[in-house]
C-alpha atoms as a PDB file:
ATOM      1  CA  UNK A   1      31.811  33.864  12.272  1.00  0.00           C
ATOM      2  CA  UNK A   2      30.859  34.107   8.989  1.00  0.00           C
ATOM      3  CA  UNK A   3      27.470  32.204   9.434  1.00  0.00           C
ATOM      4  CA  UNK A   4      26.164  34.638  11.840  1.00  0.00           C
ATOM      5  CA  UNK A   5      26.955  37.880   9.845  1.00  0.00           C
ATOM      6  CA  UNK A   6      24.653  35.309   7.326  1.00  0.00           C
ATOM      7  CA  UNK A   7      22.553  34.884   9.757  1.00  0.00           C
ATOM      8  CA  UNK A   8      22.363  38.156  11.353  1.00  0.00           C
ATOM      9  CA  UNK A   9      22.116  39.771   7.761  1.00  0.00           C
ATOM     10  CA  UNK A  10      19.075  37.415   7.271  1.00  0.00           C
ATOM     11  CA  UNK A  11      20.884  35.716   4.677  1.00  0.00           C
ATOM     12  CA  UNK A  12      20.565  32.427   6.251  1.00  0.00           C
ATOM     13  CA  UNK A  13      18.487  31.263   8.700  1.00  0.00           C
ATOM     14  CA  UNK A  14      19.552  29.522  12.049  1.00  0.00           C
ATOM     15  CA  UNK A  15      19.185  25.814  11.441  1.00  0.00           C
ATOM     16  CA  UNK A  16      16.352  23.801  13.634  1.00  0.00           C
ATOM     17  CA  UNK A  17      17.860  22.350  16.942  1.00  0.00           C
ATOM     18  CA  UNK A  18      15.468  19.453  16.873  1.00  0.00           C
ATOM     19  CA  UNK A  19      13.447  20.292  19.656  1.00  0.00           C
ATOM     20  CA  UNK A  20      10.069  20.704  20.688  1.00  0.00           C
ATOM     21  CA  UNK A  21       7.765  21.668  22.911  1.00  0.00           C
ATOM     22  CA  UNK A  22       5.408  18.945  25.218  1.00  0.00           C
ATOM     23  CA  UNK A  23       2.335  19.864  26.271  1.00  0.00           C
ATOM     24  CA  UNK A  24       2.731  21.489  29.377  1.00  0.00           C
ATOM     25  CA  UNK A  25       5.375  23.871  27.095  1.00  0.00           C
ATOM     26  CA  UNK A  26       8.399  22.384  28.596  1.00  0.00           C
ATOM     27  CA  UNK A  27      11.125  22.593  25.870  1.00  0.00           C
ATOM     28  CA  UNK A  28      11.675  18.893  24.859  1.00  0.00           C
ATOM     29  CA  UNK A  29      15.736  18.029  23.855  1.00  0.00           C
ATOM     30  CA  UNK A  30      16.015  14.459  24.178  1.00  0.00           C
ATOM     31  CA  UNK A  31      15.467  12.504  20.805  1.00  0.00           C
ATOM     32  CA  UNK A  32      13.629   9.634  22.429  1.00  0.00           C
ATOM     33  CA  UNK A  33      10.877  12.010  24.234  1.00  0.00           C
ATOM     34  CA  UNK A  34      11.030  14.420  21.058  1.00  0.00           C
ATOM     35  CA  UNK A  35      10.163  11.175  18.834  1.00  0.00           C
ATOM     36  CA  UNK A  36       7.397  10.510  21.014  1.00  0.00           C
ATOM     37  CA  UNK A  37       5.875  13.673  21.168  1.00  0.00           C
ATOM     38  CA  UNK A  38       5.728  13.873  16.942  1.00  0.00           C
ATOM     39  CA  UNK A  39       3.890  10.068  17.794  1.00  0.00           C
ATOM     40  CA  UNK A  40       1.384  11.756  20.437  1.00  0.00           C
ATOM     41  CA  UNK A  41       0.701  14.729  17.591  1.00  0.00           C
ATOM     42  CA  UNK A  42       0.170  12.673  14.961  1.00  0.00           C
ATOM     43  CA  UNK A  43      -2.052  10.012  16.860  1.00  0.00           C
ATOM     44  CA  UNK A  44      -4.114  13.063  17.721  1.00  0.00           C
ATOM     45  CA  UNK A  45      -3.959  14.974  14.799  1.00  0.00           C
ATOM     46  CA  UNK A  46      -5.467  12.019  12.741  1.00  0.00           C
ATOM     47  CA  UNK A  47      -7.499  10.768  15.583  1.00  0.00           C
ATOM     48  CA  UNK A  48     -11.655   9.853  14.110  1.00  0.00           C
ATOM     49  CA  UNK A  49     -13.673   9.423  16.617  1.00  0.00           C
ATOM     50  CA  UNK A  50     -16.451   9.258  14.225  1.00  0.00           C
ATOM     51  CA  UNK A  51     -18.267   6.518  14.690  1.00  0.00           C
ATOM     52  CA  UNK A  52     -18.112   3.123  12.187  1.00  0.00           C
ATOM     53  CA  UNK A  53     -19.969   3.082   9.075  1.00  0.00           C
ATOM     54  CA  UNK A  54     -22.627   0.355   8.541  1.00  0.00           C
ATOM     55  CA  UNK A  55     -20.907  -2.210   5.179  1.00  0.00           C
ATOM     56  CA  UNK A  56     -23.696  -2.364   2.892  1.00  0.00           C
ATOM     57  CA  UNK A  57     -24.335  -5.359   1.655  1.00  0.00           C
ATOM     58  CA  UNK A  58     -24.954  -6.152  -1.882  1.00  0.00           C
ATOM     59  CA  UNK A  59     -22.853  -6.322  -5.342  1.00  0.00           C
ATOM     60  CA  UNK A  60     -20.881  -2.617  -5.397  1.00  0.00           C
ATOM     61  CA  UNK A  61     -18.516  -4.308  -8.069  1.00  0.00           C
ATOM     62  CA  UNK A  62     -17.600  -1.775 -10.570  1.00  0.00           C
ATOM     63  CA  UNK A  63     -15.559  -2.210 -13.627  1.00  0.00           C
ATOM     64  CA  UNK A  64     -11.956  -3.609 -13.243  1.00  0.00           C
ATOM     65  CA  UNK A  65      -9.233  -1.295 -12.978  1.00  0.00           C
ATOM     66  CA  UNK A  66      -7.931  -0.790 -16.703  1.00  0.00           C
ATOM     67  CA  UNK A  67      -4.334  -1.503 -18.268  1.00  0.00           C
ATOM     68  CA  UNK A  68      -4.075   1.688 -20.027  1.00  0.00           C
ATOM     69  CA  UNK A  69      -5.608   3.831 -16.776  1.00  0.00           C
ATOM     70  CA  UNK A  70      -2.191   2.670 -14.656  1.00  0.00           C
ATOM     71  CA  UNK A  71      -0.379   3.070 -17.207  1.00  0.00           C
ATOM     72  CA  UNK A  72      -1.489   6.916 -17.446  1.00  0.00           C
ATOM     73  CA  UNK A  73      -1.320   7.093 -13.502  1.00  0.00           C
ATOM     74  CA  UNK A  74       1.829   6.084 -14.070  1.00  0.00           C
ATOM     75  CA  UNK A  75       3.357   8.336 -16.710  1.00  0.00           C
ATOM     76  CA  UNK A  76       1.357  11.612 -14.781  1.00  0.00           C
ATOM     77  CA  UNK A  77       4.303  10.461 -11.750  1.00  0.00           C
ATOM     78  CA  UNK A  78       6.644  13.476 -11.744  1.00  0.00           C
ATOM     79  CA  UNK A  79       9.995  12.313 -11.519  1.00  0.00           C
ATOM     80  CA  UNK A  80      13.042  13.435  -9.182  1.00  0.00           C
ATOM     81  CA  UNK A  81      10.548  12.874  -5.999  1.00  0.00           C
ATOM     82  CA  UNK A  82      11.277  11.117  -2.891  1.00  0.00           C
ATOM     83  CA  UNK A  83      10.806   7.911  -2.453  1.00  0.00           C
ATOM     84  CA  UNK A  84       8.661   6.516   0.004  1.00  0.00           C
ATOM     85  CA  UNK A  85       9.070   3.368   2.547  1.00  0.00           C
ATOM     86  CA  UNK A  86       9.605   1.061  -0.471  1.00  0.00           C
ATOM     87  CA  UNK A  87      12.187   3.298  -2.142  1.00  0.00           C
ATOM     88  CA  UNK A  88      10.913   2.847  -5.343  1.00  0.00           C
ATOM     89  CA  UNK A  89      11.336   6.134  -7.453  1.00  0.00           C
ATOM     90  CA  UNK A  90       9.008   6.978  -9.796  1.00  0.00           C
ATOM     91  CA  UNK A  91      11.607   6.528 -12.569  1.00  0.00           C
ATOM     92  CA  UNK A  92      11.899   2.819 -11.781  1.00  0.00           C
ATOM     93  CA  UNK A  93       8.178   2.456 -12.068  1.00  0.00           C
ATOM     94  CA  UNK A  94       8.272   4.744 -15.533  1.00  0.00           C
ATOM     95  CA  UNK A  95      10.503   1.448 -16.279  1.00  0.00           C
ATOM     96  CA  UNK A  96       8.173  -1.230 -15.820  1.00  0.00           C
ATOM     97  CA  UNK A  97       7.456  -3.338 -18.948  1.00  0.00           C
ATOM     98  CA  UNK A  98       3.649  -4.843 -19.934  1.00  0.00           C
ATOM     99  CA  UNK A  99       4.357  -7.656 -17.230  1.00  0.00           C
ATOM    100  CA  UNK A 100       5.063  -5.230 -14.468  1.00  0.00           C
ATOM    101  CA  UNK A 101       2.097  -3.394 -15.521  1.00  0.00           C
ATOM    102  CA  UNK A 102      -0.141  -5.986 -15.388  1.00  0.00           C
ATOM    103  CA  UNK A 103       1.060  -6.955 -11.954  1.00  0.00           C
ATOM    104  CA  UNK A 104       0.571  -3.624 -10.770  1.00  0.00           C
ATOM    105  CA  UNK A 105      -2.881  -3.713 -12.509  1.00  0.00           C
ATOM    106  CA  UNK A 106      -3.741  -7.081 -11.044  1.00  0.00           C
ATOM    107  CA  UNK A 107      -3.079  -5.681  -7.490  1.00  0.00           C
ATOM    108  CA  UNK A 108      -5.126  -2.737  -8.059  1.00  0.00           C
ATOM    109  CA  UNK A 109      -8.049  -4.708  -8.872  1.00  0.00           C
ATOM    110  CA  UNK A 110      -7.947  -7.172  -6.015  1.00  0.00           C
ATOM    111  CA  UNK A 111      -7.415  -3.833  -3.715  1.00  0.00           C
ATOM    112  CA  UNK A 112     -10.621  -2.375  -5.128  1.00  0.00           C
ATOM    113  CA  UNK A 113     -12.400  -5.803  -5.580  1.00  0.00           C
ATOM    114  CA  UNK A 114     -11.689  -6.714  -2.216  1.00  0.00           C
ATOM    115  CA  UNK A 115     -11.473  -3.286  -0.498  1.00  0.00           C
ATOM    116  CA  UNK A 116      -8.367  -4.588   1.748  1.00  0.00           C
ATOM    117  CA  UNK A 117      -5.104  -1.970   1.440  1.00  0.00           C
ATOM    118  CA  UNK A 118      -1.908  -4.232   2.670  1.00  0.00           C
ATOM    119  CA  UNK A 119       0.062  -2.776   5.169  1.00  0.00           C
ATOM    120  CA  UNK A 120       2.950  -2.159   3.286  1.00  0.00           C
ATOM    121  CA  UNK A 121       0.856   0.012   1.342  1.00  0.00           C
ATOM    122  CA  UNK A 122      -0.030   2.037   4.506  1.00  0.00           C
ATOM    123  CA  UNK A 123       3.068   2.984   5.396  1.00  0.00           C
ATOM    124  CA  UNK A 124       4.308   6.299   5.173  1.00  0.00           C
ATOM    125  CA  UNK A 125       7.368   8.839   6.225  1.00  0.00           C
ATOM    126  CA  UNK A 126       6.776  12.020   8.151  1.00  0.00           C
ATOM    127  CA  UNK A 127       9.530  14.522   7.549  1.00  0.00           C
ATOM    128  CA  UNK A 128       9.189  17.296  10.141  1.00  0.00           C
ATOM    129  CA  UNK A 129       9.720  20.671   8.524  1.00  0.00           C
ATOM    130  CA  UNK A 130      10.260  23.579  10.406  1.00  0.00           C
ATOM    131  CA  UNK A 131       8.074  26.670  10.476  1.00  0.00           C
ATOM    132  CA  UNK A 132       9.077  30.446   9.309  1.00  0.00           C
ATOM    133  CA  UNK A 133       9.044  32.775  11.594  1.00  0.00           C
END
């Protein structure tokens, strides 16, 4: 009871029920067709249907990726984030010493030399947040 005097007294606001609605507006409850609706948004929300750009050919090497420049990258991190896929906190990467910098550097480099992204690196998390009325 005492939530909804909360609630009522707009001190707190009713929590999400997790659903959502399809297309058509039908009100979606099931957690399997809910998860694949969020997959059908996002596959059209970041759909391109631009078409391919031409690779250039040629030498478009610039300079390698510097020491001190991840190093910088790193220490700009703010720290008490979330963690991504890898759950590596910023704090543990604040940790690294000279060798885990130069690893880090070394897989930069081959990243920009080689313009290739691995897919581990292309992973992400989508956190659904509800909106505000």
């Amino acid at each position: 009871m005492y939530r909804n005097v909360e609630e009522l007294m707009g001190k707190k606001k009713a929590s999400s029920t997790g659903c959502l609605k399809a297309k058509n507006g039908e009100i979606l409850m099931e957690k399997d067709k809910t998860l694949e609706r969020w997959s059908e948004y996002i596959k059209e929300l970041f759909d391109d249907e631009r078409k391919e750009i031409e690779v250039m050919k040629g030498n478009f090497a610039g300079p390698p990726i510097l020491k001190d420049e991840v190093r910088t990258a790193i220490w700009k991190m703010k720290n008490g984030k979330a963690t991504g896929p890898d759950n590596i906190a910023a704090e543990q990467i604040k940790a690294l010493d000279k060798f885990g910098i130069n690893k880090i550097t070394e897989l930069l480099d081959e990243i920009y030399e080689t313009g290739e992204i691995p897919k581990d690196m292309l992973k992400s998390i989508f956190i659904a947040l509800p909106k505000k009325d």
